[in-house]
C-alpha atoms as a PDB file:
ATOM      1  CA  UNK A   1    -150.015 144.422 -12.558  1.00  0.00           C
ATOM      2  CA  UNK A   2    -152.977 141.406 -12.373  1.00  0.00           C
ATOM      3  CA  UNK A   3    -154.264 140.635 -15.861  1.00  0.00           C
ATOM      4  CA  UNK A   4    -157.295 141.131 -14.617  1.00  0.00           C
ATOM      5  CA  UNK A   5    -156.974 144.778 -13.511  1.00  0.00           C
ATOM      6  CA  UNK A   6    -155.151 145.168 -16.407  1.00  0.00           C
ATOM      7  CA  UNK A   7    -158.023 143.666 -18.622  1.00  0.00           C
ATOM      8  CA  UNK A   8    -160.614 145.646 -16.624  1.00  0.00           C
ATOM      9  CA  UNK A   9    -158.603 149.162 -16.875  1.00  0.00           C
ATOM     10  CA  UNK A  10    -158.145 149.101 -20.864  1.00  0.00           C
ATOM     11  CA  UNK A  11    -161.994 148.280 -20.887  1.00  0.00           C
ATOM     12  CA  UNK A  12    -162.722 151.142 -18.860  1.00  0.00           C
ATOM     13  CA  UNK A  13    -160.047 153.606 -20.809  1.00  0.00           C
ATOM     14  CA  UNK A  14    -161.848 152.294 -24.157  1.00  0.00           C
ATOM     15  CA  UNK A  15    -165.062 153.583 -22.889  1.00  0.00           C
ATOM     16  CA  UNK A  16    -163.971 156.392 -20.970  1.00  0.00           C
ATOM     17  CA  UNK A  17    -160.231 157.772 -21.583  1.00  0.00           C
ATOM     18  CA  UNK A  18    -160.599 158.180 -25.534  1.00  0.00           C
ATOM     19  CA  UNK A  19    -162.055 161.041 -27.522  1.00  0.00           C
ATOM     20  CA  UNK A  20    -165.377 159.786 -28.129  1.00  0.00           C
ATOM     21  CA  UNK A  21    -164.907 159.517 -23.238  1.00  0.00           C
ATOM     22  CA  UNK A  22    -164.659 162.818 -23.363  1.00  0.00           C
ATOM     23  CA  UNK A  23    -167.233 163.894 -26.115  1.00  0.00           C
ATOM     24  CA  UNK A  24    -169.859 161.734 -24.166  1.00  0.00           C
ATOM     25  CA  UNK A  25    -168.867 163.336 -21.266  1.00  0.00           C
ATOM     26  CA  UNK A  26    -168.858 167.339 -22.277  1.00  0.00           C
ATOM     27  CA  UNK A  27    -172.604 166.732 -23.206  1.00  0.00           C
ATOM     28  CA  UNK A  28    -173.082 167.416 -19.769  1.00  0.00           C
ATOM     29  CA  UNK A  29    -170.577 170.246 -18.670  1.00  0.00           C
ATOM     30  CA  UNK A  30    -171.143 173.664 -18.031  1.00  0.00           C
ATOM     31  CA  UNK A  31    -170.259 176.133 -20.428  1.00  0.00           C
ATOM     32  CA  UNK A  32    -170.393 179.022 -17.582  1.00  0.00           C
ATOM     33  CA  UNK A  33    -167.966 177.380 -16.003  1.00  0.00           C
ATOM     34  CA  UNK A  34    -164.740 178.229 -17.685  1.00  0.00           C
ATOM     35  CA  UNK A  35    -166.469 181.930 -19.025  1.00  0.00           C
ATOM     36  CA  UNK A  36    -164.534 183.394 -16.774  1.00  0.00           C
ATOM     37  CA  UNK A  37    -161.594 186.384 -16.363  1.00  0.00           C
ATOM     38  CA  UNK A  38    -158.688 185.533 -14.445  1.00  0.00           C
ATOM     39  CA  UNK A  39    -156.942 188.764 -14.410  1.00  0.00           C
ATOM     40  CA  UNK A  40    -154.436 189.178 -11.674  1.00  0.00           C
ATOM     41  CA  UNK A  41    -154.021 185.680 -10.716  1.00  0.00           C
ATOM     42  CA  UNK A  42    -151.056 183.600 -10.971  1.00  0.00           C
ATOM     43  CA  UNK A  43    -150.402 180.366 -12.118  1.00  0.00           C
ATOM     44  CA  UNK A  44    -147.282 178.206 -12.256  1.00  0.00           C
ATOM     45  CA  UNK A  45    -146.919 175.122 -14.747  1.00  0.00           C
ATOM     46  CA  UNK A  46    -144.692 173.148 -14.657  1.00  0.00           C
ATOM     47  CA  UNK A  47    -143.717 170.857 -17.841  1.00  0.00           C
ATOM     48  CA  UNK A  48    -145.549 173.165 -19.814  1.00  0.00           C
ATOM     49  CA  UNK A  49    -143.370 173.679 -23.502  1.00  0.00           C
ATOM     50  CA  UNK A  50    -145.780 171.053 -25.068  1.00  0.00           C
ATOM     51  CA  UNK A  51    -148.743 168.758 -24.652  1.00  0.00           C
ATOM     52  CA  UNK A  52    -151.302 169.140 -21.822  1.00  0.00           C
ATOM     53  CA  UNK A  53    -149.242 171.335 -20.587  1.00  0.00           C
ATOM     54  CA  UNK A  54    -148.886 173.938 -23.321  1.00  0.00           C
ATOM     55  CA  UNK A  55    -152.561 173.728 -23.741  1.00  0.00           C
ATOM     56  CA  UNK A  56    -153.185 174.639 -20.408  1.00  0.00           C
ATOM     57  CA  UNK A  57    -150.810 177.187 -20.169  1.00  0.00           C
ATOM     58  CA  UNK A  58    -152.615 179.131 -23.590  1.00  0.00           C
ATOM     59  CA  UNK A  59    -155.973 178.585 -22.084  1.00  0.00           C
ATOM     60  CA  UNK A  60    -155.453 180.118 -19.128  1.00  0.00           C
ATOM     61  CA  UNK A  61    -153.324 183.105 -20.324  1.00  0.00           C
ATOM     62  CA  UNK A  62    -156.283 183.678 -22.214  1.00  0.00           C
ATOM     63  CA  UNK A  63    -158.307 184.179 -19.694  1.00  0.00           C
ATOM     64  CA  UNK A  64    -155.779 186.941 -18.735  1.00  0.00           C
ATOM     65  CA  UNK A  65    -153.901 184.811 -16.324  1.00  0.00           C
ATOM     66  CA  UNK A  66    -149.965 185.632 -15.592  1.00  0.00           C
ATOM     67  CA  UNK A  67    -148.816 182.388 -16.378  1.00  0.00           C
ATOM     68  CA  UNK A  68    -144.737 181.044 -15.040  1.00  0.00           C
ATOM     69  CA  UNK A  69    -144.017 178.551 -17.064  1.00  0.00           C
ATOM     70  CA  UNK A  70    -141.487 175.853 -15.484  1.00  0.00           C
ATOM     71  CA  UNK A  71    -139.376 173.889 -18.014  1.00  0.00           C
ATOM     72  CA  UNK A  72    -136.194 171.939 -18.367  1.00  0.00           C
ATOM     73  CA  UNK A  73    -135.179 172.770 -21.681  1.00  0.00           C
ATOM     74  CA  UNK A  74    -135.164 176.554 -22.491  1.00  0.00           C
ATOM     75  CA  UNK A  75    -135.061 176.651 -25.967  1.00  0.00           C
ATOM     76  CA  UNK A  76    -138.394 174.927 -26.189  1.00  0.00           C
ATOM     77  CA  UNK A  77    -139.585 176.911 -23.679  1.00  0.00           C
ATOM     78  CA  UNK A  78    -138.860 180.115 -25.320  1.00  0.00           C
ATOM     79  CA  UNK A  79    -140.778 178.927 -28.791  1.00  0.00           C
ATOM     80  CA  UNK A  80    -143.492 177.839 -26.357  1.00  0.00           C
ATOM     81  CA  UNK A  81    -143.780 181.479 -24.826  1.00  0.00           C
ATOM     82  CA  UNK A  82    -143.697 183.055 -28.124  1.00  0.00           C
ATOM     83  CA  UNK A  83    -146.906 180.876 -29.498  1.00  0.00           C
ATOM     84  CA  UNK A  84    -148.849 181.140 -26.139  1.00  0.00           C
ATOM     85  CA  UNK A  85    -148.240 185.092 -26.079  1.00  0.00           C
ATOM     86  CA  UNK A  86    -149.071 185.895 -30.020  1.00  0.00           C
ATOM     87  CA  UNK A  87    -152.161 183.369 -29.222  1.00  0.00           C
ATOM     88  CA  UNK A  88    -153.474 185.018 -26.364  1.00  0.00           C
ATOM     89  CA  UNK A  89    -152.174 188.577 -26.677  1.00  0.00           C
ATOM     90  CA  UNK A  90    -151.062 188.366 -23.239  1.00  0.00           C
ATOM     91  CA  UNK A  91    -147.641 189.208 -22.268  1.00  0.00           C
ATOM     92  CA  UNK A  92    -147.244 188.048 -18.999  1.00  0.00           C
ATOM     93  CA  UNK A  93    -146.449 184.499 -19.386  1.00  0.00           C
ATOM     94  CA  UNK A  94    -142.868 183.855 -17.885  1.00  0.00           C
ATOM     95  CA  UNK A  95    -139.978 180.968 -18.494  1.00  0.00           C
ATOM     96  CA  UNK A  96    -138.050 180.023 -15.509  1.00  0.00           C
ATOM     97  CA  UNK A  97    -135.664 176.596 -16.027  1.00  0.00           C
ATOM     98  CA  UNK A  98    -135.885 173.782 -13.843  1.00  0.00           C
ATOM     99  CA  UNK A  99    -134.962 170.131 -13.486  1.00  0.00           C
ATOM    100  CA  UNK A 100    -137.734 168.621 -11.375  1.00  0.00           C
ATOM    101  CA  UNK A 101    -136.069 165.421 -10.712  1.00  0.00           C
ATOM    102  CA  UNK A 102    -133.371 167.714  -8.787  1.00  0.00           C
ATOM    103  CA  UNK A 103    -134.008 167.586  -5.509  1.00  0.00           C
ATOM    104  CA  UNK A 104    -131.820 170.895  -4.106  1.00  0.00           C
ATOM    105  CA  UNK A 105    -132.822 173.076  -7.694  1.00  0.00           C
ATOM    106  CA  UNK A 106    -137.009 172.906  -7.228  1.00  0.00           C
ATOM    107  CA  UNK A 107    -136.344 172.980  -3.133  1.00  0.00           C
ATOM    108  CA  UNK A 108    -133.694 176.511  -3.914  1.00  0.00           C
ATOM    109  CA  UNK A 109    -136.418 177.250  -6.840  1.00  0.00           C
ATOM    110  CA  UNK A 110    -139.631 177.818  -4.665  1.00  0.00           C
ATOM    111  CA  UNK A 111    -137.723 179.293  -1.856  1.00  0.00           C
ATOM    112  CA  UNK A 112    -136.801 182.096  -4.350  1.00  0.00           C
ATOM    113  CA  UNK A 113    -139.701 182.611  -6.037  1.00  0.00           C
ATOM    114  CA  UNK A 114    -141.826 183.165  -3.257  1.00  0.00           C
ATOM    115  CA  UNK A 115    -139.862 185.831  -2.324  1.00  0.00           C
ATOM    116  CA  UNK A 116    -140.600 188.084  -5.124  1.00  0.00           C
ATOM    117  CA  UNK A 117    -143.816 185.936  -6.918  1.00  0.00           C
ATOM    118  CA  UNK A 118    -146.963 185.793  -5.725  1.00  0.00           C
ATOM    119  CA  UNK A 119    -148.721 182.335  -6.747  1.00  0.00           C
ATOM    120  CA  UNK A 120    -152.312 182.262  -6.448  1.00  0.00           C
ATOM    121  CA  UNK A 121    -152.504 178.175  -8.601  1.00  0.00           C
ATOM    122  CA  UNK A 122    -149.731 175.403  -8.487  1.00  0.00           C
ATOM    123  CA  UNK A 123    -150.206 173.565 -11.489  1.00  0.00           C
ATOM    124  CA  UNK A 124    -148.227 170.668 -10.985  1.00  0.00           C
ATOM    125  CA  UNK A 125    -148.087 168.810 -14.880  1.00  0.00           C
ATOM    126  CA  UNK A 126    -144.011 167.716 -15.370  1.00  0.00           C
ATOM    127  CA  UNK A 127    -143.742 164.137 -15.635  1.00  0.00           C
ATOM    128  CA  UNK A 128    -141.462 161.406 -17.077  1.00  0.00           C
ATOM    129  CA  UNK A 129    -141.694 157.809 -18.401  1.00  0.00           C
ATOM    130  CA  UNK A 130    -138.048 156.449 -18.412  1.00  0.00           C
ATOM    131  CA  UNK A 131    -138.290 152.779 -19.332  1.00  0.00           C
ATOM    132  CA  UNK A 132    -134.264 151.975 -17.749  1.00  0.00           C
ATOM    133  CA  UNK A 133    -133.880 151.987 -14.632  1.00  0.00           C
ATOM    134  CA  UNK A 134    -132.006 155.336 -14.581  1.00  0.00           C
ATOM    135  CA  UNK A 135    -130.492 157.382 -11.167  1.00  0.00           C
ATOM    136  CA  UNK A 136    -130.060 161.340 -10.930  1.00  0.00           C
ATOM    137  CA  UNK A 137    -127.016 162.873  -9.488  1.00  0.00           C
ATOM    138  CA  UNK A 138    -128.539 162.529  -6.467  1.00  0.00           C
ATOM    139  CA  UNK A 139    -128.609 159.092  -6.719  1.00  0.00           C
ATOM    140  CA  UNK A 140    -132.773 158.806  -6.966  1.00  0.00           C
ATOM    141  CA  UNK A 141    -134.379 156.860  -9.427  1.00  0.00           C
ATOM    142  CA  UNK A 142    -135.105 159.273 -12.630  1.00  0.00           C
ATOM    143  CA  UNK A 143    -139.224 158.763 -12.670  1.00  0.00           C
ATOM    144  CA  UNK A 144    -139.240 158.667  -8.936  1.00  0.00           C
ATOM    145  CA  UNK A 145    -137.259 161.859  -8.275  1.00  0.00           C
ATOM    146  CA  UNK A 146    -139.238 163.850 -11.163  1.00  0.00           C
ATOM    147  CA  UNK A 147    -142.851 162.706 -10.828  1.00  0.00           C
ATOM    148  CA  UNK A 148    -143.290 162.423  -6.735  1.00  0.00           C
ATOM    149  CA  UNK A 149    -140.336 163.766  -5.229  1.00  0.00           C
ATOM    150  CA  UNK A 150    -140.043 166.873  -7.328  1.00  0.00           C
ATOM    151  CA  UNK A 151    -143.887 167.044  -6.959  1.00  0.00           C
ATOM    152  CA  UNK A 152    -143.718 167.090  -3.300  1.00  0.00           C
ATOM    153  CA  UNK A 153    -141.143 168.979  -2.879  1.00  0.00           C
ATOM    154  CA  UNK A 154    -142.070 171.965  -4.850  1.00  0.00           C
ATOM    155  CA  UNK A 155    -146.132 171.551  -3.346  1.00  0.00           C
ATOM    156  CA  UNK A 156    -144.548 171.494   0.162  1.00  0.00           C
ATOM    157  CA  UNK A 157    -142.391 174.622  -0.334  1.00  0.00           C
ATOM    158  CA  UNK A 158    -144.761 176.749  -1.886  1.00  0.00           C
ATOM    159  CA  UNK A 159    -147.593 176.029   0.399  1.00  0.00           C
ATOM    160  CA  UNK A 160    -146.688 179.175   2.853  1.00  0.00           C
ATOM    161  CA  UNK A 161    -146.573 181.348  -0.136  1.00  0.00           C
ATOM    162  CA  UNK A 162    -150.512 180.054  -1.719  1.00  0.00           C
ATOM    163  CA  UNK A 163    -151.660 180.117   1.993  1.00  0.00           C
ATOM    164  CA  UNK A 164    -151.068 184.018   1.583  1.00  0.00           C
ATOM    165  CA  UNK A 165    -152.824 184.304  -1.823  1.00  0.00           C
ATOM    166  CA  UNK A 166    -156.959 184.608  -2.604  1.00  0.00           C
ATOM    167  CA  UNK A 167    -158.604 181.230  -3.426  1.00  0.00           C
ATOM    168  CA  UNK A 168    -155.509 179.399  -3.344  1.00  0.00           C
ATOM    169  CA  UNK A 169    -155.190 175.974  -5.510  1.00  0.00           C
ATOM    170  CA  UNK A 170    -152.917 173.048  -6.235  1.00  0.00           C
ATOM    171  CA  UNK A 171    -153.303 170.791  -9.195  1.00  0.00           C
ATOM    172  CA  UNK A 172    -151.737 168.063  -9.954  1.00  0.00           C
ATOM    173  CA  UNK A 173    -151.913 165.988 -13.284  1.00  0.00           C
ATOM    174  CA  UNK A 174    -151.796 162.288 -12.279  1.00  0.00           C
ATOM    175  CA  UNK A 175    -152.631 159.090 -14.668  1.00  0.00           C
ATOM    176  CA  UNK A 176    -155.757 156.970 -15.061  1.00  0.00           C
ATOM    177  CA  UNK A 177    -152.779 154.281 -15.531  1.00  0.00           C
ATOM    178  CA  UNK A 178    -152.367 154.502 -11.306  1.00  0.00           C
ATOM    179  CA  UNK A 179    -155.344 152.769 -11.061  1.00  0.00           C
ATOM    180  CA  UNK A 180    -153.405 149.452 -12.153  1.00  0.00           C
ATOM    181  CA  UNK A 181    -151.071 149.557  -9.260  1.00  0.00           C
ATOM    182  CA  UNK A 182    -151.131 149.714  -5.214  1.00  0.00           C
ATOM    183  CA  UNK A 183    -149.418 151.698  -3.797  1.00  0.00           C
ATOM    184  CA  UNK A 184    -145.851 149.973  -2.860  1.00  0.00           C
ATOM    185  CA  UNK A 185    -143.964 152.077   0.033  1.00  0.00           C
ATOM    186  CA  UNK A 186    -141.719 149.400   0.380  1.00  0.00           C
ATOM    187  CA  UNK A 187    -140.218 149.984  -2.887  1.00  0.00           C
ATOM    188  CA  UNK A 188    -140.374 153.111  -3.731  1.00  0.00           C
ATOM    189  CA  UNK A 189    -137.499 153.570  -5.903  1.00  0.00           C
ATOM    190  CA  UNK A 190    -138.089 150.224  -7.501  1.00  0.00           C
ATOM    191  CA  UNK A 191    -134.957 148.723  -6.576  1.00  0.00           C
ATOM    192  CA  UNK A 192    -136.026 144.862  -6.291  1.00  0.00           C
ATOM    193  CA  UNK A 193    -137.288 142.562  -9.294  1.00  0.00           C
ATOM    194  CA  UNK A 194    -137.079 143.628 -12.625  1.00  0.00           C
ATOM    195  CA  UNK A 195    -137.934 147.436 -13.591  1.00  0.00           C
ATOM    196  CA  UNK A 196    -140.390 148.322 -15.888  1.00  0.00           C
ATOM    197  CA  UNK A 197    -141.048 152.103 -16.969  1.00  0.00           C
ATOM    198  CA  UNK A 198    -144.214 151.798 -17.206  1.00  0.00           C
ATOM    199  CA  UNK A 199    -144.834 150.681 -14.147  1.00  0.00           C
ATOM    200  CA  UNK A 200    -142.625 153.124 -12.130  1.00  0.00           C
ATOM    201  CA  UNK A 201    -144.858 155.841 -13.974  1.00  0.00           C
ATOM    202  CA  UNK A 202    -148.124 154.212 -13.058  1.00  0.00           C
ATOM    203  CA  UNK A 203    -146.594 153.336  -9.278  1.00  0.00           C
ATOM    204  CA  UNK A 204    -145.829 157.484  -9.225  1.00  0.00           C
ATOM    205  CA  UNK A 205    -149.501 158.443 -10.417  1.00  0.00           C
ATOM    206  CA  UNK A 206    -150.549 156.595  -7.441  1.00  0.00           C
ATOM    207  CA  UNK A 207    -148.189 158.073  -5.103  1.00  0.00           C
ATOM    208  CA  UNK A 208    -149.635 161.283  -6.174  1.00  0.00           C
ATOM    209  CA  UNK A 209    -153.094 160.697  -5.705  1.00  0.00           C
ATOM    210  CA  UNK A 210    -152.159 159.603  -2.239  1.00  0.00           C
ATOM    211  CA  UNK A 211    -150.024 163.017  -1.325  1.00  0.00           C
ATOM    212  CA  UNK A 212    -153.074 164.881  -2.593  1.00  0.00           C
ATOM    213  CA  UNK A 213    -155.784 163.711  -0.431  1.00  0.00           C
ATOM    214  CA  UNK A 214    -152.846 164.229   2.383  1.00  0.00           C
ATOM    215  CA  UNK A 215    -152.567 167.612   1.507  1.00  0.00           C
ATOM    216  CA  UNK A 216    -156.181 168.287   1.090  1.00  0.00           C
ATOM    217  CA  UNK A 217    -156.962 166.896   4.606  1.00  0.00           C
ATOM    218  CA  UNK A 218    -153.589 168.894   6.183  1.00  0.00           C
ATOM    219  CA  UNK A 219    -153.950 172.124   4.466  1.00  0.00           C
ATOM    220  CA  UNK A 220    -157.733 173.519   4.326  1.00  0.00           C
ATOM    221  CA  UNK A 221    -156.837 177.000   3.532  1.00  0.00           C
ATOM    222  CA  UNK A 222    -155.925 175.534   0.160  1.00  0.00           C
ATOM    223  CA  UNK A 223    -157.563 173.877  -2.442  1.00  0.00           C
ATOM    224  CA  UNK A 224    -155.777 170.395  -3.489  1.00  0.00           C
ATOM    225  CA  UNK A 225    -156.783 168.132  -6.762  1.00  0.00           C
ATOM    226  CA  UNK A 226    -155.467 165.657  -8.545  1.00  0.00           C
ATOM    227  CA  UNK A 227    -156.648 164.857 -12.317  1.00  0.00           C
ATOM    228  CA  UNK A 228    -155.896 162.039 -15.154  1.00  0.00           C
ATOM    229  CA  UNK A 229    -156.425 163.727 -18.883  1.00  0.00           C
ATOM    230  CA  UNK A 230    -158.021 160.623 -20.288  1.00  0.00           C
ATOM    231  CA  UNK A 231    -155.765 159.437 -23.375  1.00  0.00           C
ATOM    232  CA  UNK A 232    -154.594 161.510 -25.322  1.00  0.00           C
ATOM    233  CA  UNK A 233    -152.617 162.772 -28.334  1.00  0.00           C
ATOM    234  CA  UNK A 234    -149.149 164.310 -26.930  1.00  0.00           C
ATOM    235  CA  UNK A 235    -145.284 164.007 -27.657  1.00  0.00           C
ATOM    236  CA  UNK A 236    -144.782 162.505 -24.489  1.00  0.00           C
ATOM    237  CA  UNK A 237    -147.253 159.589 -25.340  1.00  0.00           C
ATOM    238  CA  UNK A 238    -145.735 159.139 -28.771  1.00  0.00           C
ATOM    239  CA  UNK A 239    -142.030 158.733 -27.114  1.00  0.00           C
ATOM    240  CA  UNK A 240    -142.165 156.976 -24.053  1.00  0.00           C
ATOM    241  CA  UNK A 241    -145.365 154.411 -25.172  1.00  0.00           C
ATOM    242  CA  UNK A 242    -144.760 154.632 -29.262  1.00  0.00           C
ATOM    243  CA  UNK A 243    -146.878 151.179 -29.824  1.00  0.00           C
ATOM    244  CA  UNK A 244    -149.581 152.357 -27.565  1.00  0.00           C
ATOM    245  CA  UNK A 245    -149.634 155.790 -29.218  1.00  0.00           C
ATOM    246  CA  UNK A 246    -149.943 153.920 -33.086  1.00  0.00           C
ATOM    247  CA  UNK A 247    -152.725 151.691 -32.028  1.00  0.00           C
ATOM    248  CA  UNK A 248    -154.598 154.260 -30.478  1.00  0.00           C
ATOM    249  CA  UNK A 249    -153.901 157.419 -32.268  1.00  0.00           C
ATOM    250  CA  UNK A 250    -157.215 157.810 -33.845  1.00  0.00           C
ATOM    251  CA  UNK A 251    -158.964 157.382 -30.452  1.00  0.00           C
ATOM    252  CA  UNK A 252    -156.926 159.647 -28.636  1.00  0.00           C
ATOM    253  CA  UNK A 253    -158.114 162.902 -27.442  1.00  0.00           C
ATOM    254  CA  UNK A 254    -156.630 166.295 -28.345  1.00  0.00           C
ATOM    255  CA  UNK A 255    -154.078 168.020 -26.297  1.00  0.00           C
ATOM    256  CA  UNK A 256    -156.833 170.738 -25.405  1.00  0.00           C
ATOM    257  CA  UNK A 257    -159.417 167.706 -24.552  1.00  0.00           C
ATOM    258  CA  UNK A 258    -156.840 166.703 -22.289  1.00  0.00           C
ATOM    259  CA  UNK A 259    -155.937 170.059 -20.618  1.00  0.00           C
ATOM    260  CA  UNK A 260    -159.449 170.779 -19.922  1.00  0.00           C
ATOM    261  CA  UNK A 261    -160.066 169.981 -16.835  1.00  0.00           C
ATOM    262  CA  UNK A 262    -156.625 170.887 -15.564  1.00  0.00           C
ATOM    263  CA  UNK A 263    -158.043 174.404 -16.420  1.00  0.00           C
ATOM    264  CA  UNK A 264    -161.435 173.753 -15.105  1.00  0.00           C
ATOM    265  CA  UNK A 265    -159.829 172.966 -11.567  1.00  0.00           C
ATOM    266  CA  UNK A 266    -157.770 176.000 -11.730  1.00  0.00           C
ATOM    267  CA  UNK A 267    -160.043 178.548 -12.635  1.00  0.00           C
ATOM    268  CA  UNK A 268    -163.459 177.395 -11.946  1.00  0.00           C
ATOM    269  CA  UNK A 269    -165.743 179.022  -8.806  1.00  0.00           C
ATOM    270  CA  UNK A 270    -167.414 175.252  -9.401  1.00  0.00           C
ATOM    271  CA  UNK A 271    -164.271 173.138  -9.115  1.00  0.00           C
ATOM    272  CA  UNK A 272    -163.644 174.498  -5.254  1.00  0.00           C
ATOM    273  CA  UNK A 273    -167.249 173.441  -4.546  1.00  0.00           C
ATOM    274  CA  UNK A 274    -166.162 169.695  -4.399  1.00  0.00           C
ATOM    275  CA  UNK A 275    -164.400 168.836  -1.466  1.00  0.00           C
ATOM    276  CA  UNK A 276    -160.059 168.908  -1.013  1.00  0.00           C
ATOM    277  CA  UNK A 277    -158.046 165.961  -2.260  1.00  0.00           C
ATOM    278  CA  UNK A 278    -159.908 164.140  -4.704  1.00  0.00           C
ATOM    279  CA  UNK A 279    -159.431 162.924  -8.113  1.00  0.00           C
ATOM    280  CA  UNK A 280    -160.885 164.111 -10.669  1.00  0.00           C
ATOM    281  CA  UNK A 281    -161.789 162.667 -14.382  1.00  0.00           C
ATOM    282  CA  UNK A 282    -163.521 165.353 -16.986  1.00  0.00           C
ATOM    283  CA  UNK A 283    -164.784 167.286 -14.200  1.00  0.00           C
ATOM    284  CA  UNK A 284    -165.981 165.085 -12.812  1.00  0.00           C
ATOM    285  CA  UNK A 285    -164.868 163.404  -8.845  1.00  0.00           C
ATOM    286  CA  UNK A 286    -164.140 160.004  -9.935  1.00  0.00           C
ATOM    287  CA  UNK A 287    -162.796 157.072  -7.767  1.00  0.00           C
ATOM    288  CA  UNK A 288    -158.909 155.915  -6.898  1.00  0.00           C
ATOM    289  CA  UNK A 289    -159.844 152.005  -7.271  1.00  0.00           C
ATOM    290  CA  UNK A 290    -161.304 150.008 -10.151  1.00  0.00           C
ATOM    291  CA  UNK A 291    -162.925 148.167  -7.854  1.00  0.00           C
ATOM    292  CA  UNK A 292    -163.789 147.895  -4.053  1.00  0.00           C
ATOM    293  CA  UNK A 293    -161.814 144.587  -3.823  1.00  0.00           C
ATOM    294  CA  UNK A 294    -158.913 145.994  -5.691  1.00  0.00           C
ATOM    295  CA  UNK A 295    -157.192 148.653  -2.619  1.00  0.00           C
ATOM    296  CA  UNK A 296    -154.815 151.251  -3.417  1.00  0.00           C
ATOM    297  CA  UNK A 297    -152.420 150.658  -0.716  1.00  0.00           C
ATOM    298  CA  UNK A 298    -149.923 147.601  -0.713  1.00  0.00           C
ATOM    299  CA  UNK A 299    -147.614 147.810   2.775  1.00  0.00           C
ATOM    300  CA  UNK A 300    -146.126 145.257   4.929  1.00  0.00           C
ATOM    301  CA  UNK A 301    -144.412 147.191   7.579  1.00  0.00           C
ATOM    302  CA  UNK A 302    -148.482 148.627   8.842  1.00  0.00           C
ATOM    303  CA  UNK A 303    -147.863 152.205   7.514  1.00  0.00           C
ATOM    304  CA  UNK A 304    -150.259 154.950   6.397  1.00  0.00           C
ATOM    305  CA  UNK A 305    -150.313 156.759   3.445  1.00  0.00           C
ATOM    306  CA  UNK A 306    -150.642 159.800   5.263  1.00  0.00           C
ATOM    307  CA  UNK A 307    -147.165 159.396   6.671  1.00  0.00           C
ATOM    308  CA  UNK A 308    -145.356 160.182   3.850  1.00  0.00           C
ATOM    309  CA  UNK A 309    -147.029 163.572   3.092  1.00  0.00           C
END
């Protein structure tokens, strides 16, 4: 990334992406909004044991949602369940066990849970910062297969399956850190030059925000978003950006500040007022660029974005 759009993003995430952001910003939301019952209504997570997406997941199960928690690490997911249940005194919150950087298990996943699930919200919150270059069985790049290739692939197979549900919607939890990088299709994996995690991550926000406006123009039955949580206080932060995290901890927002308009999107008669595909920032439609001159969309071979939804 430029040192200038670096320079000009951490001014913008000082004002914006922090607690006091969102504090400035909830002056001016709706209360209505999220007073709502969502009995009846199903929503997968994925990534949802801790952080955003543990908040997310307790918010909405109390509103009486059935919630199917998707999760690499059962254990965790279990002690998650048992929290988000006694919390909300709803029982139907499931655990199923994925790997989202595999390829074939989310592809094999979907396919099967379509046939006996009904899922009326895709929340689409797994991510990973791995800061080595690092390659799956399959032979993908670790951040690559998990954050945009799982992504996809799950979103892709399940669309038949929200098509038949009421008020279908997919959300997906991007990064205000994609708006440091253009999008790259010639290097995908990040096989040339030197790797840096945190780039990879910010590179796979982007591709993200691209597939969703995709969607969103290819799919009208169904309502596509993509979000960025503003800063704030998780595990994940802690471990995979540890200096970041100490500088910043006392400006970071709370895991439910975070989550919040994750569950706005999926539960709100308001959020599906704003068009398909865009991003969105404390309920808010924001833009994908810092700044007219800087694009989103870095190619040399003439390609659209739109051809690799």
């Amino acid at each position: 990334m430029s040192f200038y759009r670096n320079t000009v993003w951490f001014v913008k995430g000082l004002q914006e992406y922090t607690k006091s952001g969102y504090e400035a910003a909830a002056k001016h939301f709706c209360p209505a909004d999220l007073d709502v019952n969502v009995t009846g209504r199903s929503f997968m997570i994925t990534g949802c044991n801790s952080g955003i997406g543990k908040a997310a997941a307790q918010e909405i199960a109390s509103k009486g949602g059935t919630v199917h928690m998707v999760c690499r690490n059962r254990e965790r997911a279990e002690a998650a369940r048992e929290k988000i249940v006694e919390r909300s005194k709803n029982q139907n919150v499931y655990v199923h066990i994925l790997d989202m950087s595999s390829a074939r298990q989310v592809w094999e996943f979907a396919n099967n849970f379509s046939i006996n699930n009904t899922v009326h919200v895709l929340i689409n919150n797994a991510g990973c910062m791995v800061n080595q270059r690092e390659l799956t069985e399959e032979g993908l790049e670790k951040n690559f297969a998990t954050n945009t290739l799982g992504t996809y692939i799950l979103t892709k197979a399940l669309i038949p399956a929200l098509k038949k549900a009421e008020d279908p919607r997919v959300v997906t939890v991007s990064s205000g850190g994609m708006l440091t990088q253009k999008l790259n299709v010639d290097d995908l994996q990040f096989e040339k030059g030197t790797f840096d995690g945190t780039m990879a991550y910010a590179q796979n926000k982007r591709q993200q925000v691209i597939l969703t406006g995709a969607w969103g123009s290819q799919h009208k039955e169904i309502h596509f978003s993509c979000m960025h949580p503003g800063w704030a206080d998780t595990p994940a932060v802690k471990t995979s950006m540890p200096s970041f995290h100490a500088k910043m901890q006392s400006k970071l927002r709370t895991e439910a500040m975070g989550a919040d308009t994750i569950v706005w999107l999926a539960v709100s008669a308001a959020a599906v007022k704003q068009p398909s595909g865009l991003f969105f920032q404390d309920r808010k439609a924001v833009a994908t660029a810092l700044a007219p001159g800087l694009h989103q969309v870095h190619t040399t071979r003439g390609r659209k974005a739109s051809d690799y939804a």
